[in-house]
Every structure is written in C-alpha cells, then in structure tokens.
Protein backbone atom coordinates (compact mmCIF):
# COMPACT_ATOMS: atom_id res chain seq x y z
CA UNK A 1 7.05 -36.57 56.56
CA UNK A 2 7.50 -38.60 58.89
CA UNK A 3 4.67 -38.98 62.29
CA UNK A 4 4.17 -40.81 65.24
CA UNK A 5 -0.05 -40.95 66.05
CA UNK A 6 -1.01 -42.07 69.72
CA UNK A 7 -4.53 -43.60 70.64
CA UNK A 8 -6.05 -44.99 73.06
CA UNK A 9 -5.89 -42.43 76.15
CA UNK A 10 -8.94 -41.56 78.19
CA UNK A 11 -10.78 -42.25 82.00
CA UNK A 12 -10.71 -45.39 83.86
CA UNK A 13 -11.28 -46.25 86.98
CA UNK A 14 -8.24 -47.64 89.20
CA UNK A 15 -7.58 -51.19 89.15
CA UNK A 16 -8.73 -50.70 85.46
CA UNK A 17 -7.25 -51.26 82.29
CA UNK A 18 -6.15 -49.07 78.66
CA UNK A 19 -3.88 -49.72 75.93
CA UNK A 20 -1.93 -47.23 73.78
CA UNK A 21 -1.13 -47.15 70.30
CA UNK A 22 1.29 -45.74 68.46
CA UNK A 23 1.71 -46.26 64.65
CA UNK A 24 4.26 -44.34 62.44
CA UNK A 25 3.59 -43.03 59.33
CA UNK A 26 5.41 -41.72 56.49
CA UNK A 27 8.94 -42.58 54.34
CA UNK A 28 11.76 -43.81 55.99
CA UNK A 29 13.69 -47.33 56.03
CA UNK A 30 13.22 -48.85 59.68
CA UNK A 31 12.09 -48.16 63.03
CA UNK A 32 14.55 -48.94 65.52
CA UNK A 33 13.77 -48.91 69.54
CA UNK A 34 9.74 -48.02 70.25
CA UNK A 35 9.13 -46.33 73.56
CA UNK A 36 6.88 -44.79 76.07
CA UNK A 37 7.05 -42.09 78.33
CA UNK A 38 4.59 -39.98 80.46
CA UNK A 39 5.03 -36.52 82.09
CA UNK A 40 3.11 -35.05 84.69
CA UNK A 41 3.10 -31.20 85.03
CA UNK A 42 6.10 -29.22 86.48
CA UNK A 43 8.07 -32.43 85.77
CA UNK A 44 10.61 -33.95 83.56
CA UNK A 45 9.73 -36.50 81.03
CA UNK A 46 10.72 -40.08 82.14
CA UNK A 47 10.80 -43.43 80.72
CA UNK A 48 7.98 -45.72 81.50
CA UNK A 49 8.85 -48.64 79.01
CA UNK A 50 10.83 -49.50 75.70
CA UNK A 51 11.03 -52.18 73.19
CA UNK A 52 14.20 -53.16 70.45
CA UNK A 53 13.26 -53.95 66.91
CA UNK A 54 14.37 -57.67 68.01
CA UNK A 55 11.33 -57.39 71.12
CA UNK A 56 13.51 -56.72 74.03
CA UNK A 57 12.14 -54.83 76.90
CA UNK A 58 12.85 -52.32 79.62
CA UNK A 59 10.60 -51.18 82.36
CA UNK A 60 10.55 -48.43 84.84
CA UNK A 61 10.37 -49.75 88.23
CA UNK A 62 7.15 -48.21 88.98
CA UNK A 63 5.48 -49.82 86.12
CA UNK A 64 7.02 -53.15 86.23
CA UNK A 65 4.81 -56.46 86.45
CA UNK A 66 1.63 -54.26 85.48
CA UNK A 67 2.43 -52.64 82.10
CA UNK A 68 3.55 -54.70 78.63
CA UNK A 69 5.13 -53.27 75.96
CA UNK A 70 4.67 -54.72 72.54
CA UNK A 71 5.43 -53.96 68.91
CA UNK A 72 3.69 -54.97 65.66
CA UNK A 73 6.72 -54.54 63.02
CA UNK A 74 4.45 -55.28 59.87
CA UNK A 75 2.10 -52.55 61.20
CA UNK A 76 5.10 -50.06 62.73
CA UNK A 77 3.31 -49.74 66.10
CA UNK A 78 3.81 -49.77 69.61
CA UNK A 79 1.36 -50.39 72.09
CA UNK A 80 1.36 -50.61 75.74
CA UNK A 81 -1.03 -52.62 77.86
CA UNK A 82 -2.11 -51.19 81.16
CA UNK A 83 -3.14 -53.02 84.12
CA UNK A 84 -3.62 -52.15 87.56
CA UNK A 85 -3.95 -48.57 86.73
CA UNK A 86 -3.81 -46.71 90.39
CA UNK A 87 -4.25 -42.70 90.56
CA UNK A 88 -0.55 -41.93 90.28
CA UNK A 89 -0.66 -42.91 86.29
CA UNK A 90 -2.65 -39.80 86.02
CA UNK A 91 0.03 -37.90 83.45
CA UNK A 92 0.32 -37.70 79.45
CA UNK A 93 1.66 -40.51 78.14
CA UNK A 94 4.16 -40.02 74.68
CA UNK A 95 5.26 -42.30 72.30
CA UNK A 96 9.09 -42.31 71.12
CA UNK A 97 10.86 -44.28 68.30
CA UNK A 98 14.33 -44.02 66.40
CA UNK A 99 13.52 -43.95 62.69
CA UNK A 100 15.79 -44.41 59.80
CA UNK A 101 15.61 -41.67 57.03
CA UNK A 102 19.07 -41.71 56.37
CA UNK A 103 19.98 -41.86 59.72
CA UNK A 104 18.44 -42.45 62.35
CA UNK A 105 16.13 -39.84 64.43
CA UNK A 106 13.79 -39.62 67.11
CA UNK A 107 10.36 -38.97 66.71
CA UNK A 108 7.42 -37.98 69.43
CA UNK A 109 4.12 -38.58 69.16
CA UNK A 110 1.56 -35.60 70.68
CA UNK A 111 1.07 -36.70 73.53
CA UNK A 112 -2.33 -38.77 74.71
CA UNK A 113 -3.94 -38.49 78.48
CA UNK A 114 -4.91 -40.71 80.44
CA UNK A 115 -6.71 -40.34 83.53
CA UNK A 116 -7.58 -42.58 86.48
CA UNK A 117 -9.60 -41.89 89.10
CA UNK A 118 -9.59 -43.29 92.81
C-alpha cells in the first residue's frame, strides 16, 4: 500500500524558518510530479509549490522567492524549505505526488500544521 508521511510541521516565530518532508512508501514503479499544498479552514485547498521528476518548479505567487521546493529521487521525498514565515502561513500544509502502480495516481499525505506566530 502505497503512503505519503509528512514531517516537519510545528511553531515558529515569524521571520522564522521550517522544512517539510514528505517520503513515500510502499510498491509502485515511479513517482512522477511532488507537490505541496496548504488549506486553511472554510477554504479550498490550493497549490503552494510543485516539482517534476526532472526538478522543475512552480510556485504560488504568495510563496515565491521565500519557499524552495526540492526532491530527493533515491529517497522518494519532497521537502519544502520555509523562509520568511509571516502569520498568514498559519494553515495545514499537505503533500501530493502522482505515483505509478500501473498507472499513475495521486496520493495525499495527512496533513502536517504549521503555525507561526506574530
């Protein structure tokens, strides 16, 4: 069976810094695009940043020039580097990749929160 495990959530001041993991586990045959996304309450789930198997990136505006994406193939995870945290990036954050069991599927990790305070 085939799961996505987050880490690295938790408190931090703003202006501070965490980084999420995300490693898959389980059968399959590849991982295609790795992503992240982050949901506050009452609201619809939205992109903050994804990666290729090949390493390209996309960024959501809001996160752009303070977040990095980054993928470890060898190790199937994700992680995501954030600096510059500020108040608003109070939400759970969720990880999202396309694996290949026969075809490809996405998977979603549980979810991990991270809080900053002002």
């Amino acid at each position: 069976q085939v799961q996505l495990v987050e880490s690295g959530g938790g408190l931090v001041q703003a202006g501070g810094s965490l980084r999420l993991s995300c490693t898959a586990s389980g059968s399959f045959f590849s991982i295609g695009t790795m992503g992240w996304y982050r949901q506050a309450p009452g609201k619809q789930r939205e992109l903050v940043a994804s990666i290729t198997s090949d390493g390209r990136t996309n960024y959501a505006d809001s996160v752009k020039g303070r977040f990095i994406i980054s993928r470890d193939n060898a190790k199937n995870t994700v992680y995501l580097q954030m600096n510059s945290l500020k108040p608003e990036d109070t939400v759970v954050y969720y990880c999202n990749a396309a694996i290949a069991i026969g075809t490809f599927r996405l998977y979603w990790g549980q979810g991990t929160q991270v809080t900053v305070s002002s």
